[in-house]
Protein backbone atom coordinates (compact mmCIF):
# COMPACT_ATOMS: atom_id res chain seq x y z
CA UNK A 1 71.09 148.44 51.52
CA UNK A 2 72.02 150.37 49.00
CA UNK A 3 69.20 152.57 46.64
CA UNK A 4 68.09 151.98 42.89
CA UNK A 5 66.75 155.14 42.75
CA UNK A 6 68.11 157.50 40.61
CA UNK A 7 70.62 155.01 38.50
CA UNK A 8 68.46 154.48 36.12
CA UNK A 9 69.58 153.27 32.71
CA UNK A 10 68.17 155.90 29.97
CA UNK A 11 67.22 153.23 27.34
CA UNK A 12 64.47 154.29 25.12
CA UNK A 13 64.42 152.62 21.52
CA UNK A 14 66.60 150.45 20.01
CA UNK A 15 70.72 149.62 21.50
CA UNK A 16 73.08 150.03 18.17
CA UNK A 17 76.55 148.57 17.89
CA UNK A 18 76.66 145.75 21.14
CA UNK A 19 79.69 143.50 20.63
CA UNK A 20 80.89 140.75 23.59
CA UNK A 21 83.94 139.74 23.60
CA UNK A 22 84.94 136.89 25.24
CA UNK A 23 87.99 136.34 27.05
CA UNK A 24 89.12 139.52 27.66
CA UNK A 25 91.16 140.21 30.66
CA UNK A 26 90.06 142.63 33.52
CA UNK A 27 93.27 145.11 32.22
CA UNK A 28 91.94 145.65 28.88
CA UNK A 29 88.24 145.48 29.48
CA UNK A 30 87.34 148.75 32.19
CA UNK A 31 86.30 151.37 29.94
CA UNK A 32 87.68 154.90 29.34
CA UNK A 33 87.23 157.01 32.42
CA UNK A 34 85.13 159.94 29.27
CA UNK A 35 81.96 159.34 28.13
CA UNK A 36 80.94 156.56 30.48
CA UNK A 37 79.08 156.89 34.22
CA UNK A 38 79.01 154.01 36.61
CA UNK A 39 75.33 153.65 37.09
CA UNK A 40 75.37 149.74 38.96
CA UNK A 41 77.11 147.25 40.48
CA UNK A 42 75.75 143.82 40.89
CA UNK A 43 77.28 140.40 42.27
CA UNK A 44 75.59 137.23 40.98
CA UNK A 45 76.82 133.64 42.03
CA UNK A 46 79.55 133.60 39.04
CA UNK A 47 81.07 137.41 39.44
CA UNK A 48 80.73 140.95 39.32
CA UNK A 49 78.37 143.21 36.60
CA UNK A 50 79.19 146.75 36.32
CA UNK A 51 76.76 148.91 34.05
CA UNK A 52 77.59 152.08 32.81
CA UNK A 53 75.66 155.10 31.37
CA UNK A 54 77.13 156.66 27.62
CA UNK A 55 77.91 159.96 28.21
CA UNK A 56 78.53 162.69 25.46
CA UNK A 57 80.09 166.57 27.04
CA UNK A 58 79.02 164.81 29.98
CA UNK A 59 75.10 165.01 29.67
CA UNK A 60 73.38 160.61 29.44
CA UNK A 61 73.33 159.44 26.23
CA UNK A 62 69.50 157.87 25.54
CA UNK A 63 69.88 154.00 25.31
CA UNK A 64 73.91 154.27 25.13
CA UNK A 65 75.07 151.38 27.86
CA UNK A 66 78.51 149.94 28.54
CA UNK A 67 78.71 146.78 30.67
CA UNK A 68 81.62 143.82 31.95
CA UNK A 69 80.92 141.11 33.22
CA UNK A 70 84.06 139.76 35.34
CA UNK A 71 83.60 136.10 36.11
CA UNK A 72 85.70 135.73 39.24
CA UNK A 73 86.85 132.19 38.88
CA UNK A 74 88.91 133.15 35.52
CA UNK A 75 89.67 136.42 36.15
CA UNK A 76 88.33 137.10 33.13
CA UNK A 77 85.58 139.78 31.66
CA UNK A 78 83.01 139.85 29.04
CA UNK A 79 82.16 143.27 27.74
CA UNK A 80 78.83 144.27 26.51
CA UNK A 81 79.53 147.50 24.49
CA UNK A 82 76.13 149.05 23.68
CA UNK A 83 77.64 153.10 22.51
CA UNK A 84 75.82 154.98 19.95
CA UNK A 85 77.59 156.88 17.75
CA UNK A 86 76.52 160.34 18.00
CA UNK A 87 75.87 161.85 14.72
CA UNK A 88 76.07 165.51 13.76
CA UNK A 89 76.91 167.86 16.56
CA UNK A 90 74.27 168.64 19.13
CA UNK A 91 73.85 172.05 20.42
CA UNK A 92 75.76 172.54 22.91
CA UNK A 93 72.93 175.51 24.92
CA UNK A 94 69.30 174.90 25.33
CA UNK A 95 66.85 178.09 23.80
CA UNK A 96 63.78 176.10 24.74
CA UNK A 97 63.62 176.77 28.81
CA UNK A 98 63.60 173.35 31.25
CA UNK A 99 61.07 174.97 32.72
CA UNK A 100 58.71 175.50 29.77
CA UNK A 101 59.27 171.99 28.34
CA UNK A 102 58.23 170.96 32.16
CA UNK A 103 54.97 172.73 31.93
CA UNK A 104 53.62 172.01 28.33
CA UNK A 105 54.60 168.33 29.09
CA UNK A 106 52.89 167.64 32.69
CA UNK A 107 49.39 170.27 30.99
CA UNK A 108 49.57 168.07 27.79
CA UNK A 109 49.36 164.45 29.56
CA UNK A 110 47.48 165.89 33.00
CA UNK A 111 50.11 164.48 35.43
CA UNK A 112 52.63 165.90 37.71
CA UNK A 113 56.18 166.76 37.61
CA UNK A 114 58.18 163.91 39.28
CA UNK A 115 61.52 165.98 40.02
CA UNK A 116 63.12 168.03 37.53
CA UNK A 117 63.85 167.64 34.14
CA UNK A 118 67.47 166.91 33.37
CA UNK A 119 69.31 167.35 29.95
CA UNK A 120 70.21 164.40 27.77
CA UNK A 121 71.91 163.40 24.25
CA UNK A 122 68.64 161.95 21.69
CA UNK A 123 71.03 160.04 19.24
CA UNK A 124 69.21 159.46 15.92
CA UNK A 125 70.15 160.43 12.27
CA UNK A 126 71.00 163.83 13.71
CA UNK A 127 71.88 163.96 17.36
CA UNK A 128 69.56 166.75 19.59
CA UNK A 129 70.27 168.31 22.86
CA UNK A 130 66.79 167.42 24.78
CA UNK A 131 65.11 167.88 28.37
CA UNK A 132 63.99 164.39 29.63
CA UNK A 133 60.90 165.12 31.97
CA UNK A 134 59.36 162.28 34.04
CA UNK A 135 55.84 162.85 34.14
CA UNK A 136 53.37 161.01 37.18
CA UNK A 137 49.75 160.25 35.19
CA UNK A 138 46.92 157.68 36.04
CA UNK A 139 48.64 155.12 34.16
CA UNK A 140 52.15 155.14 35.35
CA UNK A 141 55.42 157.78 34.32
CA UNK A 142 55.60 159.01 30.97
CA UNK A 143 59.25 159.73 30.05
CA UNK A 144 59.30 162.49 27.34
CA UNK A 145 62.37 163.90 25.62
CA UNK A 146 61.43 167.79 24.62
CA UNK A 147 63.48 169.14 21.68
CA UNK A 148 66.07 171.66 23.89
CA UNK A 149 65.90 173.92 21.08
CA UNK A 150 62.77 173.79 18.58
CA UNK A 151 60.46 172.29 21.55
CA UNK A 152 59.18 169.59 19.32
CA UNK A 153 58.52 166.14 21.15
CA UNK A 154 61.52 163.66 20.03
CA UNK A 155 59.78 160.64 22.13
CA UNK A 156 57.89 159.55 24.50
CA UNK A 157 56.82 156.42 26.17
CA UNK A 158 55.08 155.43 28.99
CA UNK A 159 57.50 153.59 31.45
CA UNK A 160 55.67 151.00 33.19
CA UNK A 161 55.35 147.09 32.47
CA UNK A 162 52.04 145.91 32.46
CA UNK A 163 50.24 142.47 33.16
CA UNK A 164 46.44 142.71 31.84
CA UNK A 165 44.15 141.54 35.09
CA UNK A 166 43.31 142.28 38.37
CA UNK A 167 44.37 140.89 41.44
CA UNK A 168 44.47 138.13 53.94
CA UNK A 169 46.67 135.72 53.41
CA UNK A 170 45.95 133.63 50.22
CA UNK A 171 48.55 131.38 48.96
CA UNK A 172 48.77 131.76 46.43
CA UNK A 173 45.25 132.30 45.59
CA UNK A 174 41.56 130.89 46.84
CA UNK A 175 41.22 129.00 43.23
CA UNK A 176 44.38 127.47 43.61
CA UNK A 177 43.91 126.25 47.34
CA UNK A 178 40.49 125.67 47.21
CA UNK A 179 40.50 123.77 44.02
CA UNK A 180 37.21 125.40 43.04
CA UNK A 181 36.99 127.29 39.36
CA UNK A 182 33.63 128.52 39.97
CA UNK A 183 34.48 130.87 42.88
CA UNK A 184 33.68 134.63 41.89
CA UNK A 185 34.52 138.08 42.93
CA UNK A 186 31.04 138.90 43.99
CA UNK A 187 31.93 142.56 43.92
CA UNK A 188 34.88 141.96 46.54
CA UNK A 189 32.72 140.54 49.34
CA UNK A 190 33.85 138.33 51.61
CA UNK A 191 32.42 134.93 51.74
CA UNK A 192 32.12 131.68 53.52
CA UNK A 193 33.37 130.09 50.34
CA UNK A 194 36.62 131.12 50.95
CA UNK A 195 36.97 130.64 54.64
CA UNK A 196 39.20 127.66 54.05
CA UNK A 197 41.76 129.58 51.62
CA UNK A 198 43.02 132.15 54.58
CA UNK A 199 45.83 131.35 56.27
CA UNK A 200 48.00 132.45 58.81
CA UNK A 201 51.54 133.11 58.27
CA UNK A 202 54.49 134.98 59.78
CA UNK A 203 55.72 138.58 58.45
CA UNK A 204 59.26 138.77 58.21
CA UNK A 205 61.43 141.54 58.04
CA UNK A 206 59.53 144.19 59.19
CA UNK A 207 61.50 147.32 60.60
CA UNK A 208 61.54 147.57 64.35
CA UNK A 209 60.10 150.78 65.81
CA UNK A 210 58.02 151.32 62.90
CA UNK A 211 53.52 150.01 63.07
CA UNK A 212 53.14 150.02 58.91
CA UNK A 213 54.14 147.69 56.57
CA UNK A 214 57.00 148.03 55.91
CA UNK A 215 60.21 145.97 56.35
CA UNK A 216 63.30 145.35 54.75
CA UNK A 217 62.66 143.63 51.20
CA UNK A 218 58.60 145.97 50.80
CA UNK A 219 57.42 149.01 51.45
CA UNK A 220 53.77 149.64 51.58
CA UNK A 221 52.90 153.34 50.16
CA UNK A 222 49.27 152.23 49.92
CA UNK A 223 46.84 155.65 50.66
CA UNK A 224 45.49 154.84 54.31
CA UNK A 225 48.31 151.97 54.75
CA UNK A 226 47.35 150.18 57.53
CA UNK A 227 49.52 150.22 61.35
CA UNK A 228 49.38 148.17 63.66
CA UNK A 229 50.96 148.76 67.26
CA UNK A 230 51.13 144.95 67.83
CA UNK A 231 51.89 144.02 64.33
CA UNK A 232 49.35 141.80 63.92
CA UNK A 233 47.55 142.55 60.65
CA UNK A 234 44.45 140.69 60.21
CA UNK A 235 41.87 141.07 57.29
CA UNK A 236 39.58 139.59 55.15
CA UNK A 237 39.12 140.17 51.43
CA UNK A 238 36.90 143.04 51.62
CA UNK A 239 39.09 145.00 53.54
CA UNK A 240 41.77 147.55 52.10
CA UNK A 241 44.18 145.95 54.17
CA UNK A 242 44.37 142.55 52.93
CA UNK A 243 45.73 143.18 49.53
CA UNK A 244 48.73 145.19 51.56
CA UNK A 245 49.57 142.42 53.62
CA UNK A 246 49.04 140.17 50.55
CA UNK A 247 51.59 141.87 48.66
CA UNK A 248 54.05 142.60 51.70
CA UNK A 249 54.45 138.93 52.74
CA UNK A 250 54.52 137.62 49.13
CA UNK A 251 56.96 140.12 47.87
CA UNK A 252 59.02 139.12 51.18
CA UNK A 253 59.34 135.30 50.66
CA UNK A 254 60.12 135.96 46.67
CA UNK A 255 62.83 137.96 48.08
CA UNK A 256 63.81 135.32 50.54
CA UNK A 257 63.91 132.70 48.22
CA UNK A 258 66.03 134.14 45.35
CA UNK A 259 68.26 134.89 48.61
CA UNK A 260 68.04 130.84 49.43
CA UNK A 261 69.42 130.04 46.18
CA UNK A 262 72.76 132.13 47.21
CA UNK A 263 71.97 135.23 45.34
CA UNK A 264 72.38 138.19 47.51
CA UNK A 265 72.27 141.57 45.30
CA UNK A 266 69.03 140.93 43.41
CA UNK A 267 66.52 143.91 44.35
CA UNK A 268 67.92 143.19 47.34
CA UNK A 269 65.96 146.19 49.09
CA UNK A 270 62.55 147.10 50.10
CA UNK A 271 60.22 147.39 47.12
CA UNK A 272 57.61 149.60 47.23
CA UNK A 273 54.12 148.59 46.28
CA UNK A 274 50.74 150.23 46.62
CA UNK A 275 47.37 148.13 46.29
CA UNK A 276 45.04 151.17 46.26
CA UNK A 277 43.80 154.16 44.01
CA UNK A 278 44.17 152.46 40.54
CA UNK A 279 40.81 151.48 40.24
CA UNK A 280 41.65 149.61 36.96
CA UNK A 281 41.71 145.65 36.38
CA UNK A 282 45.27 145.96 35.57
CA UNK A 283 49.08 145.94 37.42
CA UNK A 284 52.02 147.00 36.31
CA UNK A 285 55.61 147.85 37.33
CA UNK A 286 56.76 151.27 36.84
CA UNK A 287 61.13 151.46 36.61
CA UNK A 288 60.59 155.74 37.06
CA UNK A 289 59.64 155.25 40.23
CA UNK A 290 60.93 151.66 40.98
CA UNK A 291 57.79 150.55 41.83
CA UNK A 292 54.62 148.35 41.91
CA UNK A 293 51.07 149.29 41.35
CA UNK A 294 48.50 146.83 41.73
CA UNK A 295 44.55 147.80 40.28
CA UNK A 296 41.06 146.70 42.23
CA UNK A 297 39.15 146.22 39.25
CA UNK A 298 37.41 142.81 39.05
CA UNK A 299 38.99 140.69 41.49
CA UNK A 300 41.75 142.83 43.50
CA UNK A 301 45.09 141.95 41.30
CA UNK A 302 46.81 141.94 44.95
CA UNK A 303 44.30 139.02 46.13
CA UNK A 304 46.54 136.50 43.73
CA UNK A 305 50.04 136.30 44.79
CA UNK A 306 51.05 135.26 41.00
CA UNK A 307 49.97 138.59 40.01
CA UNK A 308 52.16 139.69 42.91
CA UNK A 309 55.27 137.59 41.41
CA UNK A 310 54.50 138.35 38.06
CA UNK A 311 54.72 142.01 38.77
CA UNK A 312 57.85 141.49 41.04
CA UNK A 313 59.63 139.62 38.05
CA UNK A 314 59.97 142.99 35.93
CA UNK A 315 61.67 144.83 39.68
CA UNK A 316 63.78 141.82 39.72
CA UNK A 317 64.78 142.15 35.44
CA UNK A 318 65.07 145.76 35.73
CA UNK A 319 67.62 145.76 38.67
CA UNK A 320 69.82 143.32 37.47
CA UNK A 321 69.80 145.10 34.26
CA UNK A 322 69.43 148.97 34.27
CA UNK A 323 66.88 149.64 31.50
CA UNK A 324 66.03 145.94 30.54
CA UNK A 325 62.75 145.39 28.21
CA UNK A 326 63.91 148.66 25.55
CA UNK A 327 63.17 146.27 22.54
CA UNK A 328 60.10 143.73 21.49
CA UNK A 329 62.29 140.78 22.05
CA UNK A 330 63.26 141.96 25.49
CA UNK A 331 60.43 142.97 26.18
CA UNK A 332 58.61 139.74 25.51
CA UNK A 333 61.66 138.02 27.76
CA UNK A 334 60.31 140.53 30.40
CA UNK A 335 56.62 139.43 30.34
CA UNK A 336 57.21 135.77 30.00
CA UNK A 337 59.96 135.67 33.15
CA UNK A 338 56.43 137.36 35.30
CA UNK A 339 55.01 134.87 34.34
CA UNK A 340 57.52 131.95 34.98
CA UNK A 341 58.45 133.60 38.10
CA UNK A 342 54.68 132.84 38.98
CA UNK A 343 54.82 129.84 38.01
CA UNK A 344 57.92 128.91 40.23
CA UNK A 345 56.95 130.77 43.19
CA UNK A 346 53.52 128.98 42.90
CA UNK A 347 55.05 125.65 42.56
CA UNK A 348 56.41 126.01 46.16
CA UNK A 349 52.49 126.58 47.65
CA UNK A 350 50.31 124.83 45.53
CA UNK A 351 49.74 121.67 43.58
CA UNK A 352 49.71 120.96 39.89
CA UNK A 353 46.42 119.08 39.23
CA UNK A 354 43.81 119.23 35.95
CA UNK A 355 41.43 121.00 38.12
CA UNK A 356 44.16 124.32 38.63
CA UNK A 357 47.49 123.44 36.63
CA UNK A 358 50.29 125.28 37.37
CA UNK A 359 51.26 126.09 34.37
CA UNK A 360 47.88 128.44 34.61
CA UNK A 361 49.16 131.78 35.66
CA UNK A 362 46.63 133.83 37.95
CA UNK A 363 43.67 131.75 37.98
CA UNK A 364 41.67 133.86 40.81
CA UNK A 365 42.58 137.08 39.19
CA UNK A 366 41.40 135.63 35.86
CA UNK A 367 37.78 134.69 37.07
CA UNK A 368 36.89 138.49 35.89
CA UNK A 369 37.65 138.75 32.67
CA UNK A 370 37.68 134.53 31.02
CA UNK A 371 34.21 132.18 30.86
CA UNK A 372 36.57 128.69 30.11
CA UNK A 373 38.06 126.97 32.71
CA UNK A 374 40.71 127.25 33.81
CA UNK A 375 40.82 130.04 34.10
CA UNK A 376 44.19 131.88 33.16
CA UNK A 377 45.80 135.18 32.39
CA UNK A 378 47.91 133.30 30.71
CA UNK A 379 49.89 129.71 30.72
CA UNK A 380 53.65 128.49 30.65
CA UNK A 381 53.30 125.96 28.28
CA UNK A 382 52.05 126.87 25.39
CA UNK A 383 53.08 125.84 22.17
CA UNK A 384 54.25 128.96 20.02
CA UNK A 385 57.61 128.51 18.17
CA UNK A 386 59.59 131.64 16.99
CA UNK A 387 59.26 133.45 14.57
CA UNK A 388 55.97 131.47 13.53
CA UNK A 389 53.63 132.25 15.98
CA UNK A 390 55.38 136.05 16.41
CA UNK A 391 52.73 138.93 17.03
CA UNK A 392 54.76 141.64 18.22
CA UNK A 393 53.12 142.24 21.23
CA UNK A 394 54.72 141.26 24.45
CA UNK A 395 52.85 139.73 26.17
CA UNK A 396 51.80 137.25 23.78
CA UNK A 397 55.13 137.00 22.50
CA UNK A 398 56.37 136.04 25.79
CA UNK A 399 54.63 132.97 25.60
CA UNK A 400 57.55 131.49 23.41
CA UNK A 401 59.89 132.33 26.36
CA UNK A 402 58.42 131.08 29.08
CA UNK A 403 57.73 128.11 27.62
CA UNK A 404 61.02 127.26 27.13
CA UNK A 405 61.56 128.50 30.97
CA UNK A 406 58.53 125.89 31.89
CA UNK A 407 60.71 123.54 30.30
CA UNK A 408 64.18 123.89 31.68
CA UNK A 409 62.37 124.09 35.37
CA UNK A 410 60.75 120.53 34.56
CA UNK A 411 64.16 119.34 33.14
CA UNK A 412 66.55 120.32 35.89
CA UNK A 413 64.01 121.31 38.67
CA UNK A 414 63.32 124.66 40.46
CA UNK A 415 66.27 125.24 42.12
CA UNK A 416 68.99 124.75 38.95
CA UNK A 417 66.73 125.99 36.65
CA UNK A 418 66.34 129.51 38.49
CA UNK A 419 70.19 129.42 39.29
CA UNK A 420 70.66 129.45 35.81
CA UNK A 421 67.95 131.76 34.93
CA UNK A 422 68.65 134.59 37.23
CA UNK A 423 72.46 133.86 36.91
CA UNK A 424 72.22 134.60 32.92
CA UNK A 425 69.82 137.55 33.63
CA UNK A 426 72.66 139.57 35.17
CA UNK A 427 74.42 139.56 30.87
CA UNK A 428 71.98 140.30 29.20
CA UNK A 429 71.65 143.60 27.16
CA UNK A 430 68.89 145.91 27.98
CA UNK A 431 67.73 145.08 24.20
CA UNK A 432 68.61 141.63 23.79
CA UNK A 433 67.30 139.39 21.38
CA UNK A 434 65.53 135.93 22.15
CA UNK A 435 68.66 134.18 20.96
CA UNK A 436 71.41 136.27 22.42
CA UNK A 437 69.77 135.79 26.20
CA UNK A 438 69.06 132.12 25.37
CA UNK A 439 72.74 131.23 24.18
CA UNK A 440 73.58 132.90 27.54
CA UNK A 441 71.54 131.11 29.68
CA UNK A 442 72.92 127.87 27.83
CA UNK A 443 76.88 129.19 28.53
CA UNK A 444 75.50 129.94 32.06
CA UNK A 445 74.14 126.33 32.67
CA UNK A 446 77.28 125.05 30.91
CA UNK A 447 79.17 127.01 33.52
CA UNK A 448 77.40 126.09 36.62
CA UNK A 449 76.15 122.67 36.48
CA UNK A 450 77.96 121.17 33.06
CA UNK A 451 77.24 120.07 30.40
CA UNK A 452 73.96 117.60 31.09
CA UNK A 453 72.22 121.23 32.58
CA UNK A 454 73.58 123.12 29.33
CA UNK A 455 72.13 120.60 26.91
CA UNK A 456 68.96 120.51 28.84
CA UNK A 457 68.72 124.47 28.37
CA UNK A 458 69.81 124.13 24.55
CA UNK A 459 66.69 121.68 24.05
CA UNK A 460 64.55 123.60 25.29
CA UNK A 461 65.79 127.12 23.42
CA UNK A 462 65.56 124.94 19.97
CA UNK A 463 62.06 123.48 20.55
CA UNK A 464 60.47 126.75 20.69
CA UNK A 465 62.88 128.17 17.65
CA UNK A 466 65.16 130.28 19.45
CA UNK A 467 68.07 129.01 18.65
């Protein structure tokens, strides 16, 4: 299976100048072989997605994309053109050294050099010749773009997608199974209490010849991973080696399921995880590195599979589109399809009742840091309408989204409603706005189940104000 290292989309700020037009033919619609680099190609159920990187002299412009979309029923392609124009002439030699930009970076934010720096355009009011250096810190990569010939800082950003929270097998989590919202961490001991939320299941995929956990849709890069000669990998809660196999076998049966639904090219590789060494009460997906990091404060984020999904649904976003999340409104789209993708993986494993609804995202990770029951990171089906109840901040934002998610899953049921969604997720824009990715999930449902599914998905884009 083929990498997603290395290819990714450099998408910092905001895209400039995106136009689709529809109905173009596959002739007139592949780009000009200068100024573009083929960075991805992904088939979905309705065609083939090709993503580019903007190029200017042949060094990646930052946020310039170029995508078509060729739906291969019609022969015909929809382009997504997201070039920057590049304004005032960058210079064309670096005076500030790669190496020097490396070192004041990594010394300034304490972290480590990931690989080395490479040049890039920084488009702006006036263009700059820069140094992008990846930078490993406690809290994820920090992408910084040095100034090639001043060495002043032109941005910088830290790279990973968050969920606020904490995380044998549970599925998908003691609360949840148990039907018991007055279970508590207890300082991550192990308990009689939750004897009757283990349960056995069967790894899948795991790589022949190798003892770790690792397998063809995860990769555990946990410190001290755990082996097993007979691959039998049994542990409670207050072992290190229960939130790996936690996070190997639900990251497996996500992948597994998207794969049930026909889709065969979404993060359709191993994923690498780690449960240990980020002894926050946080989690959080980091694109740099393509990668997910789960924290052990509170309850052990890794101990509630929707954390697990949650965390999975940015890897899943960010390979079907290079760079996704580089604006608020994609960024809220991000955080609320974690959250639905909780939700719908949890709907599989575990009942909707008042005690533990499902719209209740991460109720066993949650018992750390809420006193109400239920207790939830979050819910589904909330009732924010855009722009009204807008905060620009994403993860509250994404509440509006994943409502309206919630609701085309109860209209059409799970397996339409994620067709559509991760169908309409291969077209949008790394930047797209609430109602560009909604009218394409709506052309999407129109597309693949008519025009019942596509009015469904209209409804319930308008009730929360999208479109």
């Amino acid at each position: 299976m083929a990498s997603r290292l290395g290819r990714r989309l450099l998408a910092i700020g905001a895209v400039a100048g995106m136009t689709v037009v529809a109905g173009a033919t596959a002739a007139n619609a592949a780009p000009a072989p200068d100024g573009l680099t083929l960075i991805a190609t992904r088939q979905s159920l309705l065609g083939t997605h090709n993503w580019y990187q903007q190029t200017y002299r042949g060094l990646p412009v930052v946020g310039g994309f170029y995508a078509t979309h060729l739906d291969s029923r019609t022969g015909k392609t929809e382009i997504q053109d997201g070039r920057i124009t590049i304004k005032g002439t960058p210079a064309a030699a670096a005076s500030y050294a790669r190496s020097r930009a490396e070192s004041t970076v990594t010394g300034r934010l304490a972290g480590t050099l990931m690989r080395s720096s490479e040049a890039v355009i920084e488009p702006g009011t006036t263009a700059r010749l820069g140094w992008r250096t990846l930078t490993r810190t406690g809290h994820g990569t920090v992408e910084t773009i040095t100034d090639a010939v001043s060495g002043t800082t032109l941005t910088e950003r830290n790279t990973v997608k968050e969920v606020s929270g904490s995380g044998q097998v549970f599925s998908p989590n003691p609360v949840a199974t148990l039907q018991n919202e007055s279970l508590t961490d207890s300082s991550n001991a192990n308990s009689t209490a939750l004897a009757a939320a283990y349960k056995t299941v069967t790894l899948t995929q795991l790589t022949s010849g190798v003892t770790t956990l690792k397998g063809a849709y995860a990769n555990n890069t946990s410190s001290s991973a755990v082996t097993s000669s007979t691959r039998t990998y049994t542990y409670n809660r207050s072992q290190a080696g229960f939130e790996q196999v936690m996070a190997y076998y639900h990251l497996t049966t996500a992948q597994e399921y998207i794969q049930s639904l026909g889709f065969t090219d979404v993060n359709n590789s191993a994923q690498t995880y780690r449960t240990t060494g980020y002894t926050a009460d946080n989690s959080y997906y980091d694109p740099s590195a393509d990668s997910l990091t789960f924290g052990t404060g509170g309850v052990d984020d890794a101990e509630d599979a929707e954390v697990i999904w949650h965390e999975y649904g940015h890897a899943i976003q960010d390979d079907q589109v290079p760079g996704f999340g580089s604006s608020a409104q994609s960024g809220a789209i991000g955080e609320a399809f974690g959250d639905y993708w909780a939700y719908t993986m949890s709907s599989a494993v575990s009942a909707n009742t008042t005690v533990t609804p499902l719209a209740c995202i991460a109720d066993w990770d949650a018992v750390s840091y809420t006193s109400t029951t239920p207790h939830c990171l979050r819910r589904v089906d909330g009732t924010k309408v855009y722009p009204g109840d807008w905060e620009n901040e994403v993860h509250a934002d994404g509440e509006i989204w994943s409502r309206a998610l919630f609701d085309i899953h109860n209209a059409l049921g799970r397996t339409q409603a994620n067709s559509i969604i991760l169908e309409a997720q291969f077209s949008y824009a790394p930047g797209t706005t609430f109602a560009a990715a909604a009218n394409t999930t709506v052309t999407t449902a129109q597309t693949l189940y008519g025009t019942a599914a596509a009015t469904a998905v209209r409804t319930a884009f308008q009730a929360r104000g999208i479109i």
